[in-house]
Protein backbone atom coordinates (compact mmCIF):
# COMPACT_ATOMS: atom_id res chain seq x y z
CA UNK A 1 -107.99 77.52 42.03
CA UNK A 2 -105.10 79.92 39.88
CA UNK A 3 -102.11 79.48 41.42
CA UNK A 4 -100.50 82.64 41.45
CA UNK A 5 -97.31 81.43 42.75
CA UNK A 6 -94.64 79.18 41.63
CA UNK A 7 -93.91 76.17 44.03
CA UNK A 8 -92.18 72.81 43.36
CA UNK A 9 -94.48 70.14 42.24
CA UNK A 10 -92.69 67.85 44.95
CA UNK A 11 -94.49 70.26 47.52
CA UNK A 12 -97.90 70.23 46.19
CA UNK A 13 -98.94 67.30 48.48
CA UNK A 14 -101.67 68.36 51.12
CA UNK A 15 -102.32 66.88 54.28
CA UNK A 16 -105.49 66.13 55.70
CA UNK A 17 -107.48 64.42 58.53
CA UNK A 18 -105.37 66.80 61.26
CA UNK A 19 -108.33 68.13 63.21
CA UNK A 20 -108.86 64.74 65.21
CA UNK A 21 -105.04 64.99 66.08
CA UNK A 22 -104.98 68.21 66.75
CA UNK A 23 -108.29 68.16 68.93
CA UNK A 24 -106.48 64.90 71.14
CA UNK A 25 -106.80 65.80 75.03
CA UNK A 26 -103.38 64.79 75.36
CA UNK A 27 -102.49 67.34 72.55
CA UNK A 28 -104.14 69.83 74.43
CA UNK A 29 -102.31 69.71 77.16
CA UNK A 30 -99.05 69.14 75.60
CA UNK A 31 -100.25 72.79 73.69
CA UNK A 32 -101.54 74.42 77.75
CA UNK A 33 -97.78 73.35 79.07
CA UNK A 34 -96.04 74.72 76.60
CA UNK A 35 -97.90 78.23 76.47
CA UNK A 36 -97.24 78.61 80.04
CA UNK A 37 -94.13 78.32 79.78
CA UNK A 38 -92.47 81.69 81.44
CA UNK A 39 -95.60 82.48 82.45
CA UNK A 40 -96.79 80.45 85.27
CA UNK A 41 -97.34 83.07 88.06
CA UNK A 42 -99.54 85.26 85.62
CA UNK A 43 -103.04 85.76 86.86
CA UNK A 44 -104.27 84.34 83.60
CA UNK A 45 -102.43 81.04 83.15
CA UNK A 46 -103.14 80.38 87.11
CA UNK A 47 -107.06 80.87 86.21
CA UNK A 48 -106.99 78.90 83.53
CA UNK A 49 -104.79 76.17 85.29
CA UNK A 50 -107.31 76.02 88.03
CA UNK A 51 -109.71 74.81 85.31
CA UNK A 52 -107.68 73.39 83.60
CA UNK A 53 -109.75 69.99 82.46
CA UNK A 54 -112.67 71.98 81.69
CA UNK A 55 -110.72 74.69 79.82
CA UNK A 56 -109.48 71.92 77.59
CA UNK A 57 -112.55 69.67 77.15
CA UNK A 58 -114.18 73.27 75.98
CA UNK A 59 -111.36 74.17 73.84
CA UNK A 60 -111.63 70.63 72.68
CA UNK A 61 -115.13 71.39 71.79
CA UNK A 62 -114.43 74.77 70.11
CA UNK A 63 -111.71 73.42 67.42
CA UNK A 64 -114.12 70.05 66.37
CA UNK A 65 -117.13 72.70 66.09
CA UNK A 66 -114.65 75.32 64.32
CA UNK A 67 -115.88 77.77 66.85
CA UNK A 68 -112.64 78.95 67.85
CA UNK A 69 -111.70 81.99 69.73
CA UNK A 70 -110.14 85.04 67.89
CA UNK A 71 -109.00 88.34 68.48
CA UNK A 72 -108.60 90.40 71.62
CA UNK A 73 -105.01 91.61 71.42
CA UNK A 74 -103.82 93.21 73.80
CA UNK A 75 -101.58 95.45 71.92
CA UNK A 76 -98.52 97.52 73.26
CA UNK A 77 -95.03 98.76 71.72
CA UNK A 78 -91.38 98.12 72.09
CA UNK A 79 -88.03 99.96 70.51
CA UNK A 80 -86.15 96.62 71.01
CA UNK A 81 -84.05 97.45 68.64
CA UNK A 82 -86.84 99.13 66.27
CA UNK A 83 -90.46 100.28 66.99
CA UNK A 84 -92.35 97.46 67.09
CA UNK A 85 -96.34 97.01 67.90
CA UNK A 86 -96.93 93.72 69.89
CA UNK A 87 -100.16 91.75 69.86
CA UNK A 88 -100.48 89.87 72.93
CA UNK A 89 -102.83 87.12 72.47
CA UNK A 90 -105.50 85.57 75.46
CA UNK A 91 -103.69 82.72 76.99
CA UNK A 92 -106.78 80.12 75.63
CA UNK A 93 -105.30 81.72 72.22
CA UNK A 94 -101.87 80.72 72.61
CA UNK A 95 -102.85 77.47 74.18
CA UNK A 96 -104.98 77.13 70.94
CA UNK A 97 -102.09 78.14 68.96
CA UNK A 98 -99.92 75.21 70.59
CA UNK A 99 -102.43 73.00 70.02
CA UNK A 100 -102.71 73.43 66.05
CA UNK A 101 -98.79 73.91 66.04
CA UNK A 102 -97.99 70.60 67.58
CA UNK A 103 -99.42 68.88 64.78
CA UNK A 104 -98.85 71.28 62.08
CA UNK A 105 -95.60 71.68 62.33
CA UNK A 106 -94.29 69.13 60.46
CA UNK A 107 -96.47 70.64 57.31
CA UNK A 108 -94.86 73.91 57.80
CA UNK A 109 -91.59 72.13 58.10
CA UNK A 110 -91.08 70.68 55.15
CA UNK A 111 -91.80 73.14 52.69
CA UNK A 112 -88.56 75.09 54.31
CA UNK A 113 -85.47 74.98 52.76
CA UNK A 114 -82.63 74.13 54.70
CA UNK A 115 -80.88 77.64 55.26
CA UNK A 116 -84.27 79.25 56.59
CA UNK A 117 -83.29 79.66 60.18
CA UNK A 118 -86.17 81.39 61.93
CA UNK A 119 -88.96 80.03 63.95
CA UNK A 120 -87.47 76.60 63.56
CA UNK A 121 -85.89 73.74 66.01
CA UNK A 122 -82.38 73.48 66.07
CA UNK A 123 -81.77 76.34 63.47
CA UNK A 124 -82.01 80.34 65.48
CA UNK A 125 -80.01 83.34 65.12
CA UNK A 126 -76.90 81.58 65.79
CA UNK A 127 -77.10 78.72 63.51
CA UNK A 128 -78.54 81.38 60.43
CA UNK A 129 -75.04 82.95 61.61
CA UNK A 130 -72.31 80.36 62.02
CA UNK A 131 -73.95 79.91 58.26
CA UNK A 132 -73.53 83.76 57.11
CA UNK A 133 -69.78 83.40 58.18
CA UNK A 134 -69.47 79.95 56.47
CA UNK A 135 -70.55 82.11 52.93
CA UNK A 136 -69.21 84.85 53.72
CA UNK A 137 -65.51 83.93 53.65
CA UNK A 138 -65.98 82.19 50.45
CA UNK A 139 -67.48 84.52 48.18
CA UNK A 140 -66.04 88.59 47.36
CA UNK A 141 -69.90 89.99 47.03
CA UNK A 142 -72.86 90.06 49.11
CA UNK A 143 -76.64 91.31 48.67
CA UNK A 144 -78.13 92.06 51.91
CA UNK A 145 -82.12 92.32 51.58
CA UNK A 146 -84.94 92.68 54.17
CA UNK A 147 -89.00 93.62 53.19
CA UNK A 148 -90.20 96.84 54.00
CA UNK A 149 -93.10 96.77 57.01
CA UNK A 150 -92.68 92.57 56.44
CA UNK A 151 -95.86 91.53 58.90
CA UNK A 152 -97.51 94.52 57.97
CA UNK A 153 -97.66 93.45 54.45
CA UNK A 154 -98.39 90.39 54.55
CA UNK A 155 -101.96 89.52 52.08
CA UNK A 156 -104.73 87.36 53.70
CA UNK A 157 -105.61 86.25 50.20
CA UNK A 158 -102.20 85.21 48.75
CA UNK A 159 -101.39 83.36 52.39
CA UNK A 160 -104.67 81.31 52.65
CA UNK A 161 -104.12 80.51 49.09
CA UNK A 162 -100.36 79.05 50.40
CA UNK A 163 -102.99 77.10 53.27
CA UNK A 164 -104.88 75.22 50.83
CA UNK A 165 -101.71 74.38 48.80
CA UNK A 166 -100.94 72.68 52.22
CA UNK A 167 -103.90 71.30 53.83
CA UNK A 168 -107.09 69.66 53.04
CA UNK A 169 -108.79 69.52 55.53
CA UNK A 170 -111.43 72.08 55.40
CA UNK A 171 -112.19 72.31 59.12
CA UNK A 172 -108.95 73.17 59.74
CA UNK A 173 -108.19 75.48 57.35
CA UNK A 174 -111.41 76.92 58.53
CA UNK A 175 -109.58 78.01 61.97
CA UNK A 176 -106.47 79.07 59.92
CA UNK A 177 -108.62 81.66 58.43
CA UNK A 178 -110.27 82.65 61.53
CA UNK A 179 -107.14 83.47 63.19
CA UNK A 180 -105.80 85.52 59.90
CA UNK A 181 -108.96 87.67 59.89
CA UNK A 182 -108.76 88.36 63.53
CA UNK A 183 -105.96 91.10 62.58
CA UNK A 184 -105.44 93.27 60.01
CA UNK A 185 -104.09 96.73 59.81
CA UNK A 186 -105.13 97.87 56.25
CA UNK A 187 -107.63 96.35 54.15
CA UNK A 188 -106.69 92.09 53.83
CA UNK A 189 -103.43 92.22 55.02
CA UNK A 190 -100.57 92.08 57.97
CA UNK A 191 -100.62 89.32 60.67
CA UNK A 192 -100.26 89.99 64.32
CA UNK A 193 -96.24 90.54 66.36
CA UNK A 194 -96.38 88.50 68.78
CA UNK A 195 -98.36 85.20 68.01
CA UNK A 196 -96.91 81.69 67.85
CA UNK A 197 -99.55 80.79 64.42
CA UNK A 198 -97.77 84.55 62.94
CA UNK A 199 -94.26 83.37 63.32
CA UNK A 200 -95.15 80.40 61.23
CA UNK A 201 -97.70 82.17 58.92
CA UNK A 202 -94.48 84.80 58.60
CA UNK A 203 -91.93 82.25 57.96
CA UNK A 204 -93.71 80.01 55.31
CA UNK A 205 -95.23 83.43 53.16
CA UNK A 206 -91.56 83.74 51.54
CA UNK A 207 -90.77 80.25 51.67
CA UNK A 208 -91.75 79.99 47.99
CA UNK A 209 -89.51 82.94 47.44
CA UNK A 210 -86.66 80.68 48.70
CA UNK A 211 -87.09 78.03 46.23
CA UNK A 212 -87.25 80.55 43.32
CA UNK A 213 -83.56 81.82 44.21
CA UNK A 214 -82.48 78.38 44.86
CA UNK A 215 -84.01 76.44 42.66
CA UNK A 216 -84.59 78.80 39.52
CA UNK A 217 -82.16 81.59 39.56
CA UNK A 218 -79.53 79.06 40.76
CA UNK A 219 -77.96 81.56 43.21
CA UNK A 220 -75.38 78.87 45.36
CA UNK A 221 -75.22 80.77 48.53
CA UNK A 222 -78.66 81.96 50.64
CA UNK A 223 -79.70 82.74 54.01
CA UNK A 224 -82.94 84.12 55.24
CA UNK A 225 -83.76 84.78 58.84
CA UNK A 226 -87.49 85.15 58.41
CA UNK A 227 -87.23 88.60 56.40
CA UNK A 228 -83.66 88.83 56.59
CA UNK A 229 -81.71 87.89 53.91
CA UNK A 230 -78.62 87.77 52.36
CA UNK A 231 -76.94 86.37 49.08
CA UNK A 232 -73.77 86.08 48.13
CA UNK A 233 -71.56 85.66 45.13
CA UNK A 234 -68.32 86.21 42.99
CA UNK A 235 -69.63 87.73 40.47
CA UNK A 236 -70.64 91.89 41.58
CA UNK A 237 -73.21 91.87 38.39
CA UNK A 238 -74.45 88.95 38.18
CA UNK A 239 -75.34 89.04 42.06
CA UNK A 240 -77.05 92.40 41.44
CA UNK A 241 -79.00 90.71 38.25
CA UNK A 242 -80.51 87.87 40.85
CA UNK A 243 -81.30 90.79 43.30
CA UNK A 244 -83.36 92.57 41.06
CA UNK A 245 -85.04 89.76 39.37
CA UNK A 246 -85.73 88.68 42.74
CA UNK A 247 -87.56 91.87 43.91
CA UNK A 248 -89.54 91.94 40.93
CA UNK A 249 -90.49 88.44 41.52
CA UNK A 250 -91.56 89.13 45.40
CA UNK A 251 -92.99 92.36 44.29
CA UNK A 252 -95.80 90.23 41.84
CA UNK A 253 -96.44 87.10 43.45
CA UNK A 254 -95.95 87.94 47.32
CA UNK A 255 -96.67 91.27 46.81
CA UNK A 256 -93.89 92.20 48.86
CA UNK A 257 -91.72 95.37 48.90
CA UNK A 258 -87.89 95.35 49.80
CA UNK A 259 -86.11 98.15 51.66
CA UNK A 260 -83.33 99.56 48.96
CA UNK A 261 -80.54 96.73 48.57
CA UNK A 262 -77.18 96.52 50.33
CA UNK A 263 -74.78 95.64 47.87
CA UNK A 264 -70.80 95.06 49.21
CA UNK A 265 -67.76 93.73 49.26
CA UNK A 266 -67.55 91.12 52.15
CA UNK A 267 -64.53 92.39 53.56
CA UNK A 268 -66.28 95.51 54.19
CA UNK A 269 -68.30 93.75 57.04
CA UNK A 270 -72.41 92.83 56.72
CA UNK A 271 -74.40 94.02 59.40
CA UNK A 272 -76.77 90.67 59.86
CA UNK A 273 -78.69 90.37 63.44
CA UNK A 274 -76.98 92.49 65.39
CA UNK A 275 -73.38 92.14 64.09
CA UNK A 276 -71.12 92.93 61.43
CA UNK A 277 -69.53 89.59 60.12
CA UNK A 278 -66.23 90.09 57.89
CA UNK A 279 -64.37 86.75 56.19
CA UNK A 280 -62.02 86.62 59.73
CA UNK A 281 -64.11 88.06 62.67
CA UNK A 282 -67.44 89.29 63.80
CA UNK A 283 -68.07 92.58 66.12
CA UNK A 284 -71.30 93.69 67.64
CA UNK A 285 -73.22 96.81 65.32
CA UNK A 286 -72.89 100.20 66.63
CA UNK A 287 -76.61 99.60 67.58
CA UNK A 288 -76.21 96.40 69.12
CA UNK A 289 -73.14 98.28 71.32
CA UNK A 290 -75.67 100.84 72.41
CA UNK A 291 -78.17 98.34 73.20
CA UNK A 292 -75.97 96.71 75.28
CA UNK A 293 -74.88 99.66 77.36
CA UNK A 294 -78.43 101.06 78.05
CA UNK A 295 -79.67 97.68 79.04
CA UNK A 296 -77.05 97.04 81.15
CA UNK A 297 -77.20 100.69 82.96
CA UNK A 298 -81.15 99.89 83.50
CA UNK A 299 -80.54 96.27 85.27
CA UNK A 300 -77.59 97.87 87.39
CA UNK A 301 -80.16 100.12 88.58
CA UNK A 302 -82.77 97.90 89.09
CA UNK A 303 -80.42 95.63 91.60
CA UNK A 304 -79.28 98.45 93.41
CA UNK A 305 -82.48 99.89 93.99
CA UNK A 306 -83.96 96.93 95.16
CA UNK A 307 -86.52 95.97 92.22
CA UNK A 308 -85.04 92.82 91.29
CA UNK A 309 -83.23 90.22 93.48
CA UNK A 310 -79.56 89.02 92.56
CA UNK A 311 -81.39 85.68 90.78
CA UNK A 312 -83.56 88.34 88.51
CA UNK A 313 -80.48 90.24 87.76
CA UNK A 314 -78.80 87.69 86.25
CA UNK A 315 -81.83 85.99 84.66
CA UNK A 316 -81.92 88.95 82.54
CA UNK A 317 -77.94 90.04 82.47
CA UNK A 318 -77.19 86.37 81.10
CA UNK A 319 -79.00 86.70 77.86
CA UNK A 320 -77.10 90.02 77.14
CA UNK A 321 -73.46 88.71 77.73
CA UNK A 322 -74.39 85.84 75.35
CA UNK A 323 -75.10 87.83 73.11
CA UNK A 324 -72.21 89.39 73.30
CA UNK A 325 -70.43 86.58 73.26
CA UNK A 326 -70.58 85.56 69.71
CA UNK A 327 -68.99 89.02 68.65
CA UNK A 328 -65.21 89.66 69.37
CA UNK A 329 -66.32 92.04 72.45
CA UNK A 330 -64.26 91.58 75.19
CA UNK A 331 -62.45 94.35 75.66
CA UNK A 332 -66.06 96.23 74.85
CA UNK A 333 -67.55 94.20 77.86
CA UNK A 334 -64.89 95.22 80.68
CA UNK A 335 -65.12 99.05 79.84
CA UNK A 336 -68.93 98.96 80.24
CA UNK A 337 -68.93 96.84 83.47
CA UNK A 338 -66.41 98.87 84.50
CA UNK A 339 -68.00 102.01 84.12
CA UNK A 340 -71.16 100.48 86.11
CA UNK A 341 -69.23 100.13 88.80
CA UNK A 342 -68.00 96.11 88.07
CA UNK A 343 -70.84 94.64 87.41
């Protein structure tokens, strides 16, 4: 098979005889507990839980046959923050998912390099961002990029290609390719918002990317948030050099498009998930502030009008102070609660 991507030899190690593991009844249910997690008083996950040992032993069935389930989105959109169309997958699909993620993961895992923070346990937003702030007080320039339509333009060919680079086991990688043809939204390529195997599909596409700054443009400071990233340097040229060999690089072997590059001076604040880090402080975006207001406006309303209970209200309220939190947004907070009436 050509390779037509550069990856460290170190990597090139597949693994194989996963399908037994992954097929396990006791991986199966360790997979159903997990996808019902925040979902437990859905009419789906209570059907399927009423079946539960049946569901299993057929799902059981389906993945040592390869005769999977795929497909069936139920598809709807968001503007949190962007436009965004979601692909909600049948709960025996996410259970599925769970199932081949359990055992996968550690596959996936270790072709990451450590300052790829998305989709991954004990890294998240706020670890990629205590490690933004660590860079960004130590270097003058950064080089903020993100790809253009990223899911959307993600090849079928070049990612099952990255597959069998990882696994041997054809049965598996069998299912793998079931589940990437199940979606597409031009001819051979994008994978699905919303689905536990595209999160991991999404992550590991540009890991190879990662080692190419790291390991053979050198560049000493990196950190990617799935298709967030940002670089940093002392040198203004020599940062925009890496940057442009980079998108020529993604361009031909991902084929990948990035948005136009945000090249600065750190003390002029980067706008990274929501906030604006500078070498001293962090504040919350202008859209992040907006966010914040609307979404708290709509849960006032919702307790005072008797849709949610005091417990809902501050399921959902919590998440948004955190948020908050991690910005230097006091003062912000108290004006909007105090405009909603001190809530």
């Amino acid at each position: 098979m050509l390779t037509i991507f550069w990856i460290n030899q170190k990597l090139m190690k597949r693994q194989g005889q996963l399908l037994e593991e992954i097929a396990d009844l006791n991986n199966l249910y360790r997979a159903f507990y997990k996808a019902q997690k925040g979902k437990i008083s859905k009419h789906c996950v209570c059907a399927y839980k009423k079946q539960l040992q049946n569901n299993l032993q057929r799902l059981q069935h389906q993945i040592i046959s390869g005769r999977v389930e795929t497909g069936g989105y139920n598809t709807f959109t968001i503007y949190d923050p962007k436009k965004r169309l979601i692909c909600a997958t049948p709960f025996s699909q996410r259970v599925l998912h769970h199932a081949l993620m359990n055992v996968c993961h550690a596959s996936f895992e270790k072709h990451q390099i450590v300052n790829s923070f998305a989709s991954r346990p004990r890294k998240g937003t706020y670890a990629a961002l205590d490690k933004a702030r660590e860079y960004h007080s130590q270097y003058r320039w950064f080089l903020k990029l993100d790809v253009r339509k990223y899911f959307e333009s993600i090849d079928h060919k070049i990612l099952k290609q990255q597959l069998h680079c990882m696994f041997k086991d054809q049965a598996l990688l069998l299912i793998f390719e079931k589940i990437i043809n199940s979606y597409s939204t031009e001819s051979d390529k994008s994978v699905p918002i919303g689905n536990l195997t595209s999160q991991y599909f999404a992550n590991h596409y540009l890991s190879v990317a990662d080692r190419y700054l790291k390991e053979v443009l050198r560049l000493p400071a990196y950190v990617r948030y799935m298709d967030d990233m940002v670089l940093w340097h002392h040198d203004k040229e020599l940062l925009l050099d890496i940057g442009y060999r980079f998108k020529e690089y993604i361009a031909r072997k991902l084929l990948l498009q990035l948005k136009p590059f945000c090249l600065n001076e750190s003390s002029r604040g980067l706008p990274f998930l929501g906030y604006l880090l500078f070498p001293d402080r962090v504040r919350l975006t202008q859209r992040s502030k907006e966010r914040f207001i609307q979404k708290s406006r709509l849960y006032d309303r919702n307790l005072q009008r008797g849709r949610w209970s005091q417990n809902e209200f501050v399921n959902h309220t919590m998440p948004l102070v955190v948020f908050t939190e991690y910005a230097d947004a006091r003062e912000f907070r108290k004006i909007v609660y105090s405009y909603n009436g001190g809530r």
